[in-house]
Protein backbone atom coordinates (compact mmCIF):
# COMPACT_ATOMS: atom_id res chain seq x y z
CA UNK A 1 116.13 106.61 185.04
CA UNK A 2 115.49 105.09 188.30
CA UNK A 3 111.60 104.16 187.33
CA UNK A 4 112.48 103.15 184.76
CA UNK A 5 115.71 100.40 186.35
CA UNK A 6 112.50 99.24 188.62
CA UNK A 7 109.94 98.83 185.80
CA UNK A 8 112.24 97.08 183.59
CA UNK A 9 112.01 99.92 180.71
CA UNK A 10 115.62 100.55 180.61
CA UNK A 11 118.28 97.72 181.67
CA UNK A 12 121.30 99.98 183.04
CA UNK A 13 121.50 103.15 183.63
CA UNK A 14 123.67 105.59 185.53
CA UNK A 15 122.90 107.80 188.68
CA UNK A 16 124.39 109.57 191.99
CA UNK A 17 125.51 106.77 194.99
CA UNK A 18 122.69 108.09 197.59
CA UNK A 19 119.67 107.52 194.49
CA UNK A 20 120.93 104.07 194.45
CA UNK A 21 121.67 102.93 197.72
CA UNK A 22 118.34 101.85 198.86
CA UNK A 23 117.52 100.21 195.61
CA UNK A 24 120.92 98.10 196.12
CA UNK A 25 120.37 97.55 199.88
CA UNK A 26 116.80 96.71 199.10
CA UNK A 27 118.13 94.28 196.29
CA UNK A 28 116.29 95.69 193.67
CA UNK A 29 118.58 96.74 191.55
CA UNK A 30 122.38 95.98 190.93
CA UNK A 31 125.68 98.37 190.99
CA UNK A 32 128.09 97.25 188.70
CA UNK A 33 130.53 99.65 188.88
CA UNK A 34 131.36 103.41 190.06
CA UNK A 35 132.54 106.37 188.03
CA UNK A 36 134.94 107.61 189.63
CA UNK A 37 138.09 106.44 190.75
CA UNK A 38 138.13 105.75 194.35
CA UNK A 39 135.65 103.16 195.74
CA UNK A 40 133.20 105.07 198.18
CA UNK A 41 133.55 104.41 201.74
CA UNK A 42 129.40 103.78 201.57
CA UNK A 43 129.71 101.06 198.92
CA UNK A 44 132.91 99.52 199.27
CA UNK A 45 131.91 95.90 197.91
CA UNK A 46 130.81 98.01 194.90
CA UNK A 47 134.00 98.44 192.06
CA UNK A 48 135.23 101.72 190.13
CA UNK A 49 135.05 100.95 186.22
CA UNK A 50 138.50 101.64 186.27
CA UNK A 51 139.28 98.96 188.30
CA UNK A 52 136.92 96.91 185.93
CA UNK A 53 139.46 97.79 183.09
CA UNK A 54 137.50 101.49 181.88
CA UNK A 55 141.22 102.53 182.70
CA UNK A 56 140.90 106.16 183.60
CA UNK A 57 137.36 106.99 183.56
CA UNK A 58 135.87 109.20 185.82
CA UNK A 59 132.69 111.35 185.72
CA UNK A 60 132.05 112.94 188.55
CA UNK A 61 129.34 115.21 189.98
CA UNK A 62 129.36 118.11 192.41
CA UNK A 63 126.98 119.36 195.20
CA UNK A 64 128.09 123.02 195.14
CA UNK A 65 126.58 126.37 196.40
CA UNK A 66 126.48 129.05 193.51
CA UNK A 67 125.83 132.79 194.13
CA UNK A 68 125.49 135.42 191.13
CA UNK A 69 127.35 136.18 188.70
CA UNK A 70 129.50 139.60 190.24
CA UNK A 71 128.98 138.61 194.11
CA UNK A 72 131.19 140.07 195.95
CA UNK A 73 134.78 138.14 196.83
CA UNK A 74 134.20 139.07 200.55
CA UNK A 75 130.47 137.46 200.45
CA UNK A 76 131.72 134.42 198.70
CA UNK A 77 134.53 134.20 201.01
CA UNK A 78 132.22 134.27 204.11
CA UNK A 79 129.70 132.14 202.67
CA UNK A 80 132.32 129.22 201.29
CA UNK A 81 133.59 129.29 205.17
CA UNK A 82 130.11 129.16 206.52
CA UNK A 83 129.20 126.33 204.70
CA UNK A 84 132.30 124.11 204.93
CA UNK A 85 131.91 124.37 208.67
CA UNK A 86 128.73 123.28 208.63
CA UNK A 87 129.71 120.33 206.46
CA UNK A 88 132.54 119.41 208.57
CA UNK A 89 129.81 118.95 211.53
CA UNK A 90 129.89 115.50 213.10
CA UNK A 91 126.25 114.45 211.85
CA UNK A 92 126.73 116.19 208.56
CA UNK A 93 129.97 114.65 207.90
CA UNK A 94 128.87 111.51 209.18
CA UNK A 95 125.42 111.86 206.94
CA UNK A 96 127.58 112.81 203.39
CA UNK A 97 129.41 109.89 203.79
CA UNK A 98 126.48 107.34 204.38
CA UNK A 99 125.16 108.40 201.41
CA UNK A 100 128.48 108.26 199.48
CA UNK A 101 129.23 111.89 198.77
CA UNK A 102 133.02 112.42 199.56
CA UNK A 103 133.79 115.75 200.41
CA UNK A 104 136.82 117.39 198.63
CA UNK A 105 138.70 119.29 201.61
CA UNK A 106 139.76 121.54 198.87
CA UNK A 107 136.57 123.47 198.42
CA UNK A 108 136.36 125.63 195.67
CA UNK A 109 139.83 124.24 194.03
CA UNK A 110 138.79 120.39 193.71
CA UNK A 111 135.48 122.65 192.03
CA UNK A 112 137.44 124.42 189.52
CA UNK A 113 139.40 121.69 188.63
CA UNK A 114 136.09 119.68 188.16
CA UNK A 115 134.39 122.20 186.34
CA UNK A 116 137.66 122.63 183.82
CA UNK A 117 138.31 119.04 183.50
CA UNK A 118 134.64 118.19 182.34
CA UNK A 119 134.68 121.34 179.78
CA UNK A 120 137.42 119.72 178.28
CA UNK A 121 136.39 116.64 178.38
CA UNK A 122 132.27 116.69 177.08
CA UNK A 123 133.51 119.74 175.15
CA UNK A 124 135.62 117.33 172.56
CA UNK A 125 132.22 115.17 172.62
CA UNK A 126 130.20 118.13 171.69
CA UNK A 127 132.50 119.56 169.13
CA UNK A 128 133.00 116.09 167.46
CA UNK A 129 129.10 115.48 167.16
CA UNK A 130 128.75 119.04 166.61
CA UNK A 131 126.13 120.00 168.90
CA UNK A 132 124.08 123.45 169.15
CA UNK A 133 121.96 124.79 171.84
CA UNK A 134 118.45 126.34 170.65
C-alpha cells in the first residue's frame, strides 16, 4: 500500500502510525485522519475520523505476543509480566510512543476486548457478504 501511495498507483490508503510517519514528516504523503478515537500523542496535528464526523469508528490494531495454543497459565503469566516490564522501560516507552503505538496498561484485557469487539464487528461484514475461507 505504501509503494503504491508513493508511485501514485493507489490515491489513499490505510496503514499503522509508525509506516507513515516518515512519509508525512518527509511530506510525501498526507494523513487525513486516524482510526481510532484518541489523537496519538506522535501525530497530534493529525485528526481521528471521528472527530471528522465517521462518528464512532475505530479500527484498531494490536502488537501482541502469542504463545500456543494449551501453554501453560503459569508460563503465560510470567511471560505477560516479563514483557510489560520491558515495555514500561524508559527508552521503550519513550520509543512506542514516537512511533504512535499507545500502550494499553491493561494488557491482556484491553486485548480481549479488542479481539471480541473486531469479531463482532468484521464478523457482521463477513456474514452479510457471505464470505468462505478455502
Amino acid at each position: 500500500m505504501v509503494n503504491g501511495i508513493l508511485t501514485g498507483e493507489i490515491q489513499v490508503g490505510w496503514t499503522g502510525i509508525p509506516n507513515a510517519l516518515p512519509l508525512i514528516a518527509s511530506g510525501q504523503s498526507r494523513a487525513y485522519c486516524l482510526s481510532i478515537l484518541q489523537r496519538s500523542p506522535s501525530t497530534p496535528q493529525i485528526p481521528t475520523c471521528d472527530e471528522l464526523g465517521v462518528k464512532g469508528f475505530h479500527v484498531a490494531t494490536d502488537l501482541s505476543l502469542y504463545g500456543p495454543a494449551g501453554m501453560s497459565p503459569k508460563i503465560a503469566s510470567r511471560l505477560q509480566a516479563e514483557a510489560a516490564k520491558v515495555m514500561r522501560e524508559p527508552a521503550i516507552s519513550a520509543r512506542m510512543q514516537q512511533l504512535g503505538i499507545i500502550m494499553e496498561e491493561d494488557g491482556t484485557a484491553s486485548l480481549e476486548r479488542l479481539r471480541r469487539d473486531n469479531l463482532e464487528r468484521f464478523g457482521v461484514i463477513v456474514r452479510k457478504l457471505k464470505l468462505q475461507v478455502n
